[in-house]
PDB file of N, CA and C in Angstrom:
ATOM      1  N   UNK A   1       6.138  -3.862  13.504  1.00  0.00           N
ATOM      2  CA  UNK A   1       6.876  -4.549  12.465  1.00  0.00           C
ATOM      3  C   UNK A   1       6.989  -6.027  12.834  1.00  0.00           C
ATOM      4  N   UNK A   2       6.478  -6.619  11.770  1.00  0.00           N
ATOM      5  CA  UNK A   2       6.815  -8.317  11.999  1.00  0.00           C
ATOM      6  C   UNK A   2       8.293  -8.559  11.905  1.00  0.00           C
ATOM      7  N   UNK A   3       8.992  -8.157  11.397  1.00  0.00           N
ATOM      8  CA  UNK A   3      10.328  -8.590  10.569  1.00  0.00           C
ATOM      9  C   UNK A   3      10.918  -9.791  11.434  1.00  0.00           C
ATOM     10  N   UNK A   4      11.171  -9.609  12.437  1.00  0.00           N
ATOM     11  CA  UNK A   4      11.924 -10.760  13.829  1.00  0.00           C
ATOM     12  C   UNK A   4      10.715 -12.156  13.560  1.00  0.00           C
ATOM     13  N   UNK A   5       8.892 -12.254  13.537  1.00  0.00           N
ATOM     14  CA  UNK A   5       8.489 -13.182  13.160  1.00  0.00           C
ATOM     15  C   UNK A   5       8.461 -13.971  11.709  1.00  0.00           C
ATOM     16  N   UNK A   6       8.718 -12.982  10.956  1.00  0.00           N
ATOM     17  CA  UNK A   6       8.982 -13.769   9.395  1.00  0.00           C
ATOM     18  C   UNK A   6      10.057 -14.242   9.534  1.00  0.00           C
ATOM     19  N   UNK A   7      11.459 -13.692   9.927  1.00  0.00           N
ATOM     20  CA  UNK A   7      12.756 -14.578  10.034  1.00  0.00           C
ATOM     21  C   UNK A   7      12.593 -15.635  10.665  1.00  0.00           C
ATOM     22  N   UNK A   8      12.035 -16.145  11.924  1.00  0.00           N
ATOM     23  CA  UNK A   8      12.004 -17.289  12.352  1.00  0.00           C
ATOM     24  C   UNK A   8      10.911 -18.257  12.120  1.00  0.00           C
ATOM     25  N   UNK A   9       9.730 -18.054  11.455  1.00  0.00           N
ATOM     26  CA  UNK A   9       9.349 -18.682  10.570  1.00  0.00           C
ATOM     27  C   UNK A   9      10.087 -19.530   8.835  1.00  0.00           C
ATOM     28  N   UNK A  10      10.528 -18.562   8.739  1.00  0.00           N
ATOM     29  CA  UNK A  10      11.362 -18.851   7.740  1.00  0.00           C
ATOM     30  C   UNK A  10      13.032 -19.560   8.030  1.00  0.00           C
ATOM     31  N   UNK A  11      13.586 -19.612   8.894  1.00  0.00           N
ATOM     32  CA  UNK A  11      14.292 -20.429   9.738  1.00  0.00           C
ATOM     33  C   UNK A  11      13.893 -21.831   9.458  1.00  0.00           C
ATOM     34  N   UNK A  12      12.767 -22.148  10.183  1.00  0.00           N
ATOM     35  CA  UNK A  12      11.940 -23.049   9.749  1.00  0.00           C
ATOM     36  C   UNK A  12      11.573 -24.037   9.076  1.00  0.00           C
ATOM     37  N   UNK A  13      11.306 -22.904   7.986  1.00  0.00           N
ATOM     38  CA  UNK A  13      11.244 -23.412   6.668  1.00  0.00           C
ATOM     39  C   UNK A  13       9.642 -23.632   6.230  1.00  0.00           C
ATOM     40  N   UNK A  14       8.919 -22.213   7.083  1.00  0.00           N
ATOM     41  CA  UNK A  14       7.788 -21.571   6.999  1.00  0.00           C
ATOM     42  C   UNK A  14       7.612 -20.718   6.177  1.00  0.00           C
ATOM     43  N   UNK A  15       7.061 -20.571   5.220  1.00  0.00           N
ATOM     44  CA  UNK A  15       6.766 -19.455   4.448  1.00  0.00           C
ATOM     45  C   UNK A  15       5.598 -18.863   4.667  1.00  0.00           C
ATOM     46  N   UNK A  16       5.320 -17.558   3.997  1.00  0.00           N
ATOM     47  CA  UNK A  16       4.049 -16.857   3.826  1.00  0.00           C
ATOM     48  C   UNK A  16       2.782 -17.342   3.440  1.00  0.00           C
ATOM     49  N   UNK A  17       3.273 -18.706   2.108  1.00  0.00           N
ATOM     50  CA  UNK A  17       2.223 -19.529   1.205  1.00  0.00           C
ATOM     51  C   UNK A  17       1.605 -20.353   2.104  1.00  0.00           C
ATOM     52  N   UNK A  18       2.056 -20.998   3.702  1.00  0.00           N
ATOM     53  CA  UNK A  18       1.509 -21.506   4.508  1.00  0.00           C
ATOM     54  C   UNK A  18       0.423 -21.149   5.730  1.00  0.00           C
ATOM     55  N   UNK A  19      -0.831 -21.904   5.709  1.00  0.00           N
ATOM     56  CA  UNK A  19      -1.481 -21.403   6.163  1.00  0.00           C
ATOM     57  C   UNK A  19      -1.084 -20.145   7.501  1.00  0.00           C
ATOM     58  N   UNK A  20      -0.333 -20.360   8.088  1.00  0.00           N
ATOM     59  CA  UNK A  20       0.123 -19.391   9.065  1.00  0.00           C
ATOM     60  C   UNK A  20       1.181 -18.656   9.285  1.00  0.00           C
ATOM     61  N   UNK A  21       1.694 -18.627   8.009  1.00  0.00           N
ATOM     62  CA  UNK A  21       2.951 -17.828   7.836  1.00  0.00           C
ATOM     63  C   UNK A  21       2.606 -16.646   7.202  1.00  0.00           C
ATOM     64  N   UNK A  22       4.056 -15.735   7.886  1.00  0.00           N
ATOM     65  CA  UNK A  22       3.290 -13.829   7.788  1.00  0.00           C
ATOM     66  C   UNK A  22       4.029 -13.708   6.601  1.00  0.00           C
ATOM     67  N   UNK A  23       4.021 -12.718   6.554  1.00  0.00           N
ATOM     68  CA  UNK A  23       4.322 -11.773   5.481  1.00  0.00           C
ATOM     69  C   UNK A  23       5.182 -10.509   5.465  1.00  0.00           C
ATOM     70  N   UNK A  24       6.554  -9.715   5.200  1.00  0.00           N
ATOM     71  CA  UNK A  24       6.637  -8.836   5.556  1.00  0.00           C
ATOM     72  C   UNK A  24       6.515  -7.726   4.815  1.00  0.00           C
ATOM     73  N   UNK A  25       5.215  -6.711   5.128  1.00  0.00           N
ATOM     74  CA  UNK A  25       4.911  -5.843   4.310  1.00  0.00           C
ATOM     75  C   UNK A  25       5.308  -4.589   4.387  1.00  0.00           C
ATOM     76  N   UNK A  26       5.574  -3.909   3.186  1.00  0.00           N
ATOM     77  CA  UNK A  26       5.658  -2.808   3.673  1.00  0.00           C
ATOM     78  C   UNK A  26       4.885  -1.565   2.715  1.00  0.00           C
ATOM     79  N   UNK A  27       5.140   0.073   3.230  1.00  0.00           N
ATOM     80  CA  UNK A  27       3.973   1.068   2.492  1.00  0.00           C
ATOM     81  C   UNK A  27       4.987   1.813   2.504  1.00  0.00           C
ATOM     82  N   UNK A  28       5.025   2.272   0.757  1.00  0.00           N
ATOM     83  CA  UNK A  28       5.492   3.709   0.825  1.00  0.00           C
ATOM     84  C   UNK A  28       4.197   4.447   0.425  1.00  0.00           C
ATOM     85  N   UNK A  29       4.440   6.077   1.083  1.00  0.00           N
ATOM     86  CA  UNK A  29       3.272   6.943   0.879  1.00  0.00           C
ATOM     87  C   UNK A  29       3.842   8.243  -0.006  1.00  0.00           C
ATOM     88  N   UNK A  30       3.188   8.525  -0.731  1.00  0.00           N
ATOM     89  CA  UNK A  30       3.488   9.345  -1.485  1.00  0.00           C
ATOM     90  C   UNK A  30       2.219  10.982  -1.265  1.00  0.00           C
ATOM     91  N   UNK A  31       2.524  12.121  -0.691  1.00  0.00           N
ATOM     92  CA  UNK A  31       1.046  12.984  -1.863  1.00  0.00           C
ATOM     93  C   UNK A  31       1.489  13.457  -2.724  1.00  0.00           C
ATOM     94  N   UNK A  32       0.503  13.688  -3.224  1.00  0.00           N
ATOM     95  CA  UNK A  32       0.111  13.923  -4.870  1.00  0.00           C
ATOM     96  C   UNK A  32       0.278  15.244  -4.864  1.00  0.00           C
ATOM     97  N   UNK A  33       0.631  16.626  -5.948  1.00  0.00           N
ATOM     98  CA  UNK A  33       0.409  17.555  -6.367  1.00  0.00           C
ATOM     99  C   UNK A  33      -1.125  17.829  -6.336  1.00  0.00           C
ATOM    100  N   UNK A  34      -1.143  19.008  -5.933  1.00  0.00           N
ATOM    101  CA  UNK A  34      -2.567  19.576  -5.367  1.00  0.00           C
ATOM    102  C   UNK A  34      -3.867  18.866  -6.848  1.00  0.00           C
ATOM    103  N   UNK A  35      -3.715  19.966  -8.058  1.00  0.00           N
ATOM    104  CA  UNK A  35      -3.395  19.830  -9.166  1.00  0.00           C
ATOM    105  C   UNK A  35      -3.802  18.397  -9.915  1.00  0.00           C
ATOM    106  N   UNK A  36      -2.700  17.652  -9.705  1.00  0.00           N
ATOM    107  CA  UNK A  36      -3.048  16.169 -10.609  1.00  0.00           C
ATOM    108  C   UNK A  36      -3.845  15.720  -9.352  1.00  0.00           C
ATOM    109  N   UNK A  37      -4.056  15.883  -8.303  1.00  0.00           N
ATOM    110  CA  UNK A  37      -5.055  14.938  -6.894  1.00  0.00           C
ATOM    111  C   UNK A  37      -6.495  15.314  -7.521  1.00  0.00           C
ATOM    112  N   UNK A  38      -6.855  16.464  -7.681  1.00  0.00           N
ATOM    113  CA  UNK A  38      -8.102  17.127  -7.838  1.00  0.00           C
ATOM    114  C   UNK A  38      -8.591  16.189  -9.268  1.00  0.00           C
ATOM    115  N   UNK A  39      -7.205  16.425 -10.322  1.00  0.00           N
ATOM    116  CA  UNK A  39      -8.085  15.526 -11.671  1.00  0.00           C
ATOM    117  C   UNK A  39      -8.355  13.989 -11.219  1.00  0.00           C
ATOM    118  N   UNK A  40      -7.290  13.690 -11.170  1.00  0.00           N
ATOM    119  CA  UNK A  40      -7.620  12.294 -10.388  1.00  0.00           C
ATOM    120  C   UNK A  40      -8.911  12.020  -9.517  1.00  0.00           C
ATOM    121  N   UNK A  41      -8.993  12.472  -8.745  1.00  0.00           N
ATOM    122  CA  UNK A  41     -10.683  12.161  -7.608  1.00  0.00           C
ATOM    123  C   UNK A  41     -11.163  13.170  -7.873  1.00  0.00           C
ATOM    124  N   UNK A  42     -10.893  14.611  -7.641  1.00  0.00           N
ATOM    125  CA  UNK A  42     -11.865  15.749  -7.678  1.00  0.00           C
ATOM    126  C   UNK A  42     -12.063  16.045  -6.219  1.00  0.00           C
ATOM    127  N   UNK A  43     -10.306  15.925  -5.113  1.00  0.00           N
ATOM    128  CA  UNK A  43     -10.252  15.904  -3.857  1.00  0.00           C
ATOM    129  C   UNK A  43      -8.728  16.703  -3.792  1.00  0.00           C
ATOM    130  N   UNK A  44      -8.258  17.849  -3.400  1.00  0.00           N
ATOM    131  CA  UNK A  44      -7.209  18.002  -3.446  1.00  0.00           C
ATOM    132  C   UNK A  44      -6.155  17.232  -2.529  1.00  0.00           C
ATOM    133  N   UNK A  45      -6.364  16.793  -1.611  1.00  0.00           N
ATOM    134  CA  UNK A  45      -5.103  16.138  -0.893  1.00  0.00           C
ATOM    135  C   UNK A  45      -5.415  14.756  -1.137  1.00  0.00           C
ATOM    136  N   UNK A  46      -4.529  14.058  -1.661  1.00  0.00           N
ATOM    137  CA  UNK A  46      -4.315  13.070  -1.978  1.00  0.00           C
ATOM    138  C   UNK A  46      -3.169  11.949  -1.988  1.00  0.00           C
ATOM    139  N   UNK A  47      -3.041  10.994  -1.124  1.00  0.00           N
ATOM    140  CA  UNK A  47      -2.023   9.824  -1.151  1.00  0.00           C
ATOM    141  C   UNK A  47      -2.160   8.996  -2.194  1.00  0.00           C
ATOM    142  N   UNK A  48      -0.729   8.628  -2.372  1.00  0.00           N
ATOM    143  CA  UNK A  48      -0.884   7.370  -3.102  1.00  0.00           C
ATOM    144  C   UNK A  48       0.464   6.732  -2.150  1.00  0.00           C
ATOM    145  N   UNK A  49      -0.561   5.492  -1.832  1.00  0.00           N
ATOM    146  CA  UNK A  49       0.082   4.153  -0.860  1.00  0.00           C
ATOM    147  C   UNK A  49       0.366   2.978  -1.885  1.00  0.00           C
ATOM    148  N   UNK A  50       1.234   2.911  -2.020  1.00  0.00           N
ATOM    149  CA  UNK A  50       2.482   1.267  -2.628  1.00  0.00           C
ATOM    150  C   UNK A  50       2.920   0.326  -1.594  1.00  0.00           C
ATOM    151  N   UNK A  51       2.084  -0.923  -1.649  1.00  0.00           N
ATOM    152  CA  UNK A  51       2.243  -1.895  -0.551  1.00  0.00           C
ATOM    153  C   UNK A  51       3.214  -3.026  -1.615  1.00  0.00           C
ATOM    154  N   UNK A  52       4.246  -3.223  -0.896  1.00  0.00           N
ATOM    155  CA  UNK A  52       5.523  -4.251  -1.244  1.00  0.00           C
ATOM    156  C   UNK A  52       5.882  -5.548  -0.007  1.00  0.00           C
ATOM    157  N   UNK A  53       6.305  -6.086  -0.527  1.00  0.00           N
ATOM    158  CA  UNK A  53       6.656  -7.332   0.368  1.00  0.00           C
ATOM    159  C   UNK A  53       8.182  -7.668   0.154  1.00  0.00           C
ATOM    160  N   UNK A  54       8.451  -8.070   1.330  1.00  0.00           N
ATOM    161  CA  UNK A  54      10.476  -8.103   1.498  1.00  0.00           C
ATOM    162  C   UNK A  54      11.087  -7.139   1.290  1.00  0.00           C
ATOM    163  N   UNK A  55      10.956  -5.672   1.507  1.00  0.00           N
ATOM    164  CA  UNK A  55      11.494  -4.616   1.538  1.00  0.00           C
ATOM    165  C   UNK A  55      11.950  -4.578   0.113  1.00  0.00           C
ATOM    166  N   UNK A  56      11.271  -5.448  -0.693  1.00  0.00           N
ATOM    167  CA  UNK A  56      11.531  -5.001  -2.288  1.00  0.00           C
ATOM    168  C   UNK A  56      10.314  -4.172  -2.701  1.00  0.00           C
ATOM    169  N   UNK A  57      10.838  -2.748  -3.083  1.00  0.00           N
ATOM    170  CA  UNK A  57       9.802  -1.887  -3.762  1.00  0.00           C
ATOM    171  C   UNK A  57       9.132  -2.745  -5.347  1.00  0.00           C
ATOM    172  N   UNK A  58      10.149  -3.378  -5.819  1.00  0.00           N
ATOM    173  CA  UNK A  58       9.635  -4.211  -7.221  1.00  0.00           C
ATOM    174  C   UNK A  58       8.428  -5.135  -7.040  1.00  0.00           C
ATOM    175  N   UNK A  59       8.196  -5.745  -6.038  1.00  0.00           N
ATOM    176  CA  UNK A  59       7.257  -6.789  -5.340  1.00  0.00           C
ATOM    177  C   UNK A  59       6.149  -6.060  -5.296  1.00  0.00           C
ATOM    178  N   UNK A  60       5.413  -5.318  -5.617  1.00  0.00           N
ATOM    179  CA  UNK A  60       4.234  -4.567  -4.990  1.00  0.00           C
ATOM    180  C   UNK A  60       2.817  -5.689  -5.116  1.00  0.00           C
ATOM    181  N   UNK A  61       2.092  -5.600  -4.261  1.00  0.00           N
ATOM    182  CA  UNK A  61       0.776  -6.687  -4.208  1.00  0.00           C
ATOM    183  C   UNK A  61      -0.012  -5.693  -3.887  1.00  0.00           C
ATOM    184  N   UNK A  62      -0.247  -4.392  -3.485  1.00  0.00           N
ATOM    185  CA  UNK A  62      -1.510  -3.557  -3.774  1.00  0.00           C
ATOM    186  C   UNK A  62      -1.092  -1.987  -4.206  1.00  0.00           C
ATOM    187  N   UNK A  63      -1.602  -1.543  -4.535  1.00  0.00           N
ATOM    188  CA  UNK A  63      -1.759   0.415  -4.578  1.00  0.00           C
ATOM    189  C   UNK A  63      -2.996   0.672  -4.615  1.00  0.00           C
ATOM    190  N   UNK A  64      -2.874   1.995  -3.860  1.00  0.00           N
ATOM    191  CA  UNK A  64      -3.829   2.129  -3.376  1.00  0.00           C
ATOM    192  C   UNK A  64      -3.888   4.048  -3.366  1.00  0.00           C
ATOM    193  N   UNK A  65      -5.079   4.805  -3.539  1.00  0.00           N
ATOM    194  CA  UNK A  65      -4.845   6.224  -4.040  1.00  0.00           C
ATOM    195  C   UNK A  65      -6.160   6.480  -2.431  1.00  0.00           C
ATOM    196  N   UNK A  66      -5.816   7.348  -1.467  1.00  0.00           N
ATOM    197  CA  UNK A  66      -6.482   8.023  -0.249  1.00  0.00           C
ATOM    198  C   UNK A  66      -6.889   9.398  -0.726  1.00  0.00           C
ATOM    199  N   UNK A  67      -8.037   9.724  -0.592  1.00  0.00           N
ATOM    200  CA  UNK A  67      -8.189  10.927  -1.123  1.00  0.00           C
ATOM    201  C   UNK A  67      -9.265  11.693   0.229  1.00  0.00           C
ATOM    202  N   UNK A  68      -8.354  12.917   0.604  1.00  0.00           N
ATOM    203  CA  UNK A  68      -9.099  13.198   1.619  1.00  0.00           C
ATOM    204  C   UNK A  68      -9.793  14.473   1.436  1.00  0.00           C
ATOM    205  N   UNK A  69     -10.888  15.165   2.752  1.00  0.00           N
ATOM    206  CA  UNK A  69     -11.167  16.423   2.966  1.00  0.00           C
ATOM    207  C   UNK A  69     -11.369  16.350   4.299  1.00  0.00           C
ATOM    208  N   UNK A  70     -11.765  17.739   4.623  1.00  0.00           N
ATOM    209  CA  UNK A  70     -12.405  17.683   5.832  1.00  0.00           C
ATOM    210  C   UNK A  70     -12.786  16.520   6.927  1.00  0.00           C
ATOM    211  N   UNK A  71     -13.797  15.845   6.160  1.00  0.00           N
ATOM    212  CA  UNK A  71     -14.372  15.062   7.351  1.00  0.00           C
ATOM    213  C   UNK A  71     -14.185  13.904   6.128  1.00  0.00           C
ATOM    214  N   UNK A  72     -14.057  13.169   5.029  1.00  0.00           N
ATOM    215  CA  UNK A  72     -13.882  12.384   4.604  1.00  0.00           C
ATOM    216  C   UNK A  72     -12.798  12.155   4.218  1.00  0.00           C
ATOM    217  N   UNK A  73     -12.548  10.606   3.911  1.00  0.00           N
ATOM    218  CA  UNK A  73     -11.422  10.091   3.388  1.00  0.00           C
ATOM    219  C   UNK A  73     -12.552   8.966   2.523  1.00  0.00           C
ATOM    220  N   UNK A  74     -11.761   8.512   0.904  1.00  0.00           N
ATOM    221  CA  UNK A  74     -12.367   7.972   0.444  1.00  0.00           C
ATOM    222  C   UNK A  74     -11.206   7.119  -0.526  1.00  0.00           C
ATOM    223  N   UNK A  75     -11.017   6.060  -0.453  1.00  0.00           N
ATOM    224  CA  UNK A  75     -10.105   4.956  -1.293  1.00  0.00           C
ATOM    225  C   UNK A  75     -10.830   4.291  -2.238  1.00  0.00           C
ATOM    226  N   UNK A  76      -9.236   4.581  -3.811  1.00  0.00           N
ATOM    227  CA  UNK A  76      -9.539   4.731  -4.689  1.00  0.00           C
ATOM    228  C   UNK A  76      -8.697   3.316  -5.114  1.00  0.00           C
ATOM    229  N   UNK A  77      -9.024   2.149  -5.869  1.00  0.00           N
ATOM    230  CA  UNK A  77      -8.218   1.294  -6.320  1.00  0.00           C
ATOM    231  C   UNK A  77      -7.810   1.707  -7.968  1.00  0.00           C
ATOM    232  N   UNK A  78      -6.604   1.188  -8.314  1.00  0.00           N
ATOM    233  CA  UNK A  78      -6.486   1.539  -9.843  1.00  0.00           C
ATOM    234  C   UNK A  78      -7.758   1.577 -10.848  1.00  0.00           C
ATOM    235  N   UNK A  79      -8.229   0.769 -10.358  1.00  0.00           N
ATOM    236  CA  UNK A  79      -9.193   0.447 -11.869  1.00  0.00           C
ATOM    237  C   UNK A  79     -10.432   1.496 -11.082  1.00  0.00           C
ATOM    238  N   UNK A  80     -10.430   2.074 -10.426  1.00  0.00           N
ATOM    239  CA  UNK A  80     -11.115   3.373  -9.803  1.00  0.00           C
ATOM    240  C   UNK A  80     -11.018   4.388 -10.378  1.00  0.00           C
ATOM    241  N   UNK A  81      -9.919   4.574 -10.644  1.00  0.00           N
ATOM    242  CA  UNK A  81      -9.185   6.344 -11.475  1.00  0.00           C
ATOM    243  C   UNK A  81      -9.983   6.863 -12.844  1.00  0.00           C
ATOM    244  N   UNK A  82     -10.540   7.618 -12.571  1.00  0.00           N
ATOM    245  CA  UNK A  82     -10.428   8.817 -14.085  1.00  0.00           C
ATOM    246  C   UNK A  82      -9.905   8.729 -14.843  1.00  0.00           C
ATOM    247  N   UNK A  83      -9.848   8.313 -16.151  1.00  0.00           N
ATOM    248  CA  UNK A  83      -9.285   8.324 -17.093  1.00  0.00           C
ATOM    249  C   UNK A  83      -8.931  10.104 -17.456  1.00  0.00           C
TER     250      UNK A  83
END
């Protein structure tokens, strides 16, 4: 966890927008119902990862859908999905 380097950057009066200022990110992970994973990829176990910044879930800057088996894992971006 960065959290202790973004505060003192930001102390500062460093932000993220600067070339060397972090960011503090974070992931919630979700799986999917066996069910809606399979329509979705056509993989039954399936994550869906929500990347946020400042411990605000509202902030999100990526999602992201993991779809695994056996020996693969294969990432799915929104505009990836099955209609």
């Amino acid at each position: 966890d960065n959290y202790e380097q973004v505060l003192i950057e930001r102390r500062r009066g460093q932000s993220s927008k600067d070339t060397d200022g972090h960011e503090h990110v974070h992931c919630s992970l979700r799986w999917l119902d066996t069910q809606v994973a399979k329509e979705i990829s056509g993989y039954e176990r399936c994550v869906v990862a929500c990347y946020y910044l400042d411990a605000d879930p509202q902030n999100i800057f990526r999602l992201r859908l993991y779809a695994f088996d056996d020996s693969i894992m294969r990432l799915y971006r929104p505009q990836d999905i099955k209609k």
